[in-house]
N, C-alpha and C. Protein backbone atom coordinates (compact mmCIF):
# COMPACT_ATOMS: atom_id res chain seq x y z
N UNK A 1 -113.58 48.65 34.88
CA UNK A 1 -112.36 48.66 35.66
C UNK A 1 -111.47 47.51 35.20
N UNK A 2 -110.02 47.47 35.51
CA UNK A 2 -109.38 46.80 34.18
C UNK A 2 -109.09 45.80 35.86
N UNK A 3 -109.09 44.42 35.61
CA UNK A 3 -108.36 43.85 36.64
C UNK A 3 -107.16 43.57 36.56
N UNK A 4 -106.20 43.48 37.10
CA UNK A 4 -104.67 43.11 37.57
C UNK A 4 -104.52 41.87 38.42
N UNK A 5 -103.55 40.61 37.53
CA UNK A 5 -103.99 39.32 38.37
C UNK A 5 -102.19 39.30 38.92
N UNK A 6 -102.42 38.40 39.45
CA UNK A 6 -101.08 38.50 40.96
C UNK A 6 -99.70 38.17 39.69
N UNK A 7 -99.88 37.39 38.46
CA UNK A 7 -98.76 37.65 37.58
C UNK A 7 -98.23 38.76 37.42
N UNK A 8 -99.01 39.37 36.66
CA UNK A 8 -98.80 40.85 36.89
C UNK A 8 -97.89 42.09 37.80
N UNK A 9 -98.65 42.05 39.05
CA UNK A 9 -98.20 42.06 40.25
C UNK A 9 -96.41 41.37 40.36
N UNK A 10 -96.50 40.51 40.60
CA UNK A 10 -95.23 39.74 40.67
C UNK A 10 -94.12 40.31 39.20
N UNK A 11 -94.67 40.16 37.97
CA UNK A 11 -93.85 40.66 37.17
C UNK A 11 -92.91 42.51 37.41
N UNK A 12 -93.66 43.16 37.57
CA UNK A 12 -93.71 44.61 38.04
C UNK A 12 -92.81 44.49 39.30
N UNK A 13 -93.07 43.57 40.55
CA UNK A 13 -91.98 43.64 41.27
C UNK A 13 -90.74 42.96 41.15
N UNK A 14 -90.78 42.44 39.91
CA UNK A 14 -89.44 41.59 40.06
C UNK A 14 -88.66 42.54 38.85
N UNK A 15 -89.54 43.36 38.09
CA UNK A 15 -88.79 44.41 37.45
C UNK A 15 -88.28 45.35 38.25
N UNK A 16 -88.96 46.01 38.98
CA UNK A 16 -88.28 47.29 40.01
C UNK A 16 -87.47 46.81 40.84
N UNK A 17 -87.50 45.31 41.50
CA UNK A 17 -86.21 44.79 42.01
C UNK A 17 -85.28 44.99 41.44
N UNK A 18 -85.25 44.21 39.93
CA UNK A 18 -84.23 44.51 39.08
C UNK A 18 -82.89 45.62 39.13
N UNK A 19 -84.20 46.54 38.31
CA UNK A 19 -83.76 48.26 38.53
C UNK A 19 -82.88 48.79 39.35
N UNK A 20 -83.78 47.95 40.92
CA UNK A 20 -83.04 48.99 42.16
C UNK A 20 -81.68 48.11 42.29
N UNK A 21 -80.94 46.69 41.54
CA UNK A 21 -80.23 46.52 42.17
C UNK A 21 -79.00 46.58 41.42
N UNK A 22 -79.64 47.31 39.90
CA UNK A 22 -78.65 47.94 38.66
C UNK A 22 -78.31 48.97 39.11
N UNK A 23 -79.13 49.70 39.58
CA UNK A 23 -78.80 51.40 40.16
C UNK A 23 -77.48 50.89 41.28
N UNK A 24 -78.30 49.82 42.16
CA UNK A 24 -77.09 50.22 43.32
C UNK A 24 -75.54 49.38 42.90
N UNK A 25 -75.55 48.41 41.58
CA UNK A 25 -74.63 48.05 41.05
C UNK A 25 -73.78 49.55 40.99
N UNK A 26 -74.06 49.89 39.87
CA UNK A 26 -73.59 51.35 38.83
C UNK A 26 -73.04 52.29 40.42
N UNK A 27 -73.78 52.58 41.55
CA UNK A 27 -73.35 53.35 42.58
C UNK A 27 -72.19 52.99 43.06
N UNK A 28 -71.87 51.42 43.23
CA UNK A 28 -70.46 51.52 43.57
C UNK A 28 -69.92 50.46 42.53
N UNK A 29 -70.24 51.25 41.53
CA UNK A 29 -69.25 50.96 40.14
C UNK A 29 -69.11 49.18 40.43
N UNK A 30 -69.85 48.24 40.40
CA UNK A 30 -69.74 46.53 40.97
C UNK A 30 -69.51 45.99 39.64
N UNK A 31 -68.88 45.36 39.41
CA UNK A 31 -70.02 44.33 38.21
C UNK A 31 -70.37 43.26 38.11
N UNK A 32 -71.63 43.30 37.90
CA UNK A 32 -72.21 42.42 38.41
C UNK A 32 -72.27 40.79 37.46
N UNK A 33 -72.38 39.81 38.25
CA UNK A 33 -71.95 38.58 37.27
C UNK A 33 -73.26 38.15 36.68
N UNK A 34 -72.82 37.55 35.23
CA UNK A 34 -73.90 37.12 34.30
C UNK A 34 -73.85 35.43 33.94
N UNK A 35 -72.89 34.86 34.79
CA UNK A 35 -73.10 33.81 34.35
C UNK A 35 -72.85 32.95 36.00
N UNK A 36 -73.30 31.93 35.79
CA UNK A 36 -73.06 30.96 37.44
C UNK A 36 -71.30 31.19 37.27
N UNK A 37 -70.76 30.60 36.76
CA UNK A 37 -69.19 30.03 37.07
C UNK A 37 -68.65 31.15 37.46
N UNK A 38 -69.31 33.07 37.19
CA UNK A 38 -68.66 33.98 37.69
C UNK A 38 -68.84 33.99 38.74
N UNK A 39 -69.76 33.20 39.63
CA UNK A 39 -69.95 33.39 41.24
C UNK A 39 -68.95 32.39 41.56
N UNK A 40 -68.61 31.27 41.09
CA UNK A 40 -67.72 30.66 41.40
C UNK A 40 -66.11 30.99 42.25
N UNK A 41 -65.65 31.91 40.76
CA UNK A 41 -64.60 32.65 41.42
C UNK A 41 -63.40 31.39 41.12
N UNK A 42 -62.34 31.81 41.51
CA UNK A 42 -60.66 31.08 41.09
C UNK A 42 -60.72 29.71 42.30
N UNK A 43 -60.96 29.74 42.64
CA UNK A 43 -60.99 28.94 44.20
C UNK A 43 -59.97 28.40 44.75
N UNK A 44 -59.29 30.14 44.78
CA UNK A 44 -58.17 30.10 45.56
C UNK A 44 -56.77 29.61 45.51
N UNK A 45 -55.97 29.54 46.19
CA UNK A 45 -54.56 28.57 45.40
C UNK A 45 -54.82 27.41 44.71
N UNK A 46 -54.18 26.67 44.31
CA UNK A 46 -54.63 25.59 43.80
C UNK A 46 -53.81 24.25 44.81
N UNK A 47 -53.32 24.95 45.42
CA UNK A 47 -52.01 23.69 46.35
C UNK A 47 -52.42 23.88 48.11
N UNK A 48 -53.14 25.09 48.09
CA UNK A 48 -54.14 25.03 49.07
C UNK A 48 -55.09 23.46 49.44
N UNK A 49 -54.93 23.03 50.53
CA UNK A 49 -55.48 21.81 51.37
C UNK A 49 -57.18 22.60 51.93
N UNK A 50 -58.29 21.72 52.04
CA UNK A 50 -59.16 21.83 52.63
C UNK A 50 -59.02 22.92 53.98
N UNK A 51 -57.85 21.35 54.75
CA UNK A 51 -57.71 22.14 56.24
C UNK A 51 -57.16 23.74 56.47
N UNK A 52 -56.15 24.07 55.70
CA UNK A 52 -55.87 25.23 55.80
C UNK A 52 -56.84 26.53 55.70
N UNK A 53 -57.99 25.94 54.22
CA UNK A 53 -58.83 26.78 54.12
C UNK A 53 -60.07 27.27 55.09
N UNK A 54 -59.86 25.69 56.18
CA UNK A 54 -60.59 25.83 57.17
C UNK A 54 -60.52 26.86 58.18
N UNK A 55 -59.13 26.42 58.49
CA UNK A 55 -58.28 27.59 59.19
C UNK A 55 -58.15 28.64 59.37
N UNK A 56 -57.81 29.52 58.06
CA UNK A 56 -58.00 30.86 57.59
C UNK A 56 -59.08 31.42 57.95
N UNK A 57 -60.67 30.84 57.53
CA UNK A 57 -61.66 31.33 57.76
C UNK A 57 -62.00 31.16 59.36
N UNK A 58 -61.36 30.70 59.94
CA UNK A 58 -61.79 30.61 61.54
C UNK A 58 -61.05 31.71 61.93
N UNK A 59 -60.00 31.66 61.85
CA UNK A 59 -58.95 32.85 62.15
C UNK A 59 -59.47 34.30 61.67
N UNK A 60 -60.16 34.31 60.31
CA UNK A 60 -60.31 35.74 60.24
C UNK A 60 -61.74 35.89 60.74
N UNK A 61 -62.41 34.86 61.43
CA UNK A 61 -63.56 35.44 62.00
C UNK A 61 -63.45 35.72 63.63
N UNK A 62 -62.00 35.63 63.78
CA UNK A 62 -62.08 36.01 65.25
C UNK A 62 -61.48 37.45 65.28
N UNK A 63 -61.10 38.17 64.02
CA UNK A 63 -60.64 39.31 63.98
C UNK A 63 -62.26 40.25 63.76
N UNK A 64 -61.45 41.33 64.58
CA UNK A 64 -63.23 42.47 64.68
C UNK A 64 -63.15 42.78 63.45
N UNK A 65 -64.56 43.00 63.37
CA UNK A 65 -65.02 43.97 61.74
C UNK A 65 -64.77 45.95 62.20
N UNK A 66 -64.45 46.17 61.13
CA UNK A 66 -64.40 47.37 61.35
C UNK A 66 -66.17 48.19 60.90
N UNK A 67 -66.71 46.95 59.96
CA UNK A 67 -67.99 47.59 59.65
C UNK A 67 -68.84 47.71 60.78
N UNK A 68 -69.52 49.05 60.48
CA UNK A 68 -70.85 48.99 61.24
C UNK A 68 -71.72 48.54 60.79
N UNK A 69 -73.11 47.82 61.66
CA UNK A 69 -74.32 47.88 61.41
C UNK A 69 -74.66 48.80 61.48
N UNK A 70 -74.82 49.49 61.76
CA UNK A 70 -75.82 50.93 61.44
C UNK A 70 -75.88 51.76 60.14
């Protein structure tokens, strides 16, 4: 009987993770980033103040989501 040690194991799931999260890329057409600085992103105006940015995000979290959980 051939044994299978938890590397193994772990390799195999971190491939089918992979997989499933290329598939669900490609489903809604995403693309997905390959390097850190693409998570970064523009960061925003550039004449933009801290406080304002504070602001904004308070303000749009008091507006309802239209998403569901379900």
């Amino acid at each position: 009987m051939k044994r299978i040690d938890a590397e193994q194991i772990n390799g195999r799931a971190e491939m089918m993770a992979r997989e499933e999260i290329l598939r669900l890329a490609e489903s809604q057409r995403a693309n997905l980033a390959t390097k850190f600085e693409d998570l970064l992103g523009d960061g925003g105006p550039p004449d933009e103040k801290a406080d304002e940015m504070i602001r904004a995000i308070r303000e749009w979290r008091d507006v309802p989501s239209t998403r569901s959980l379900d």
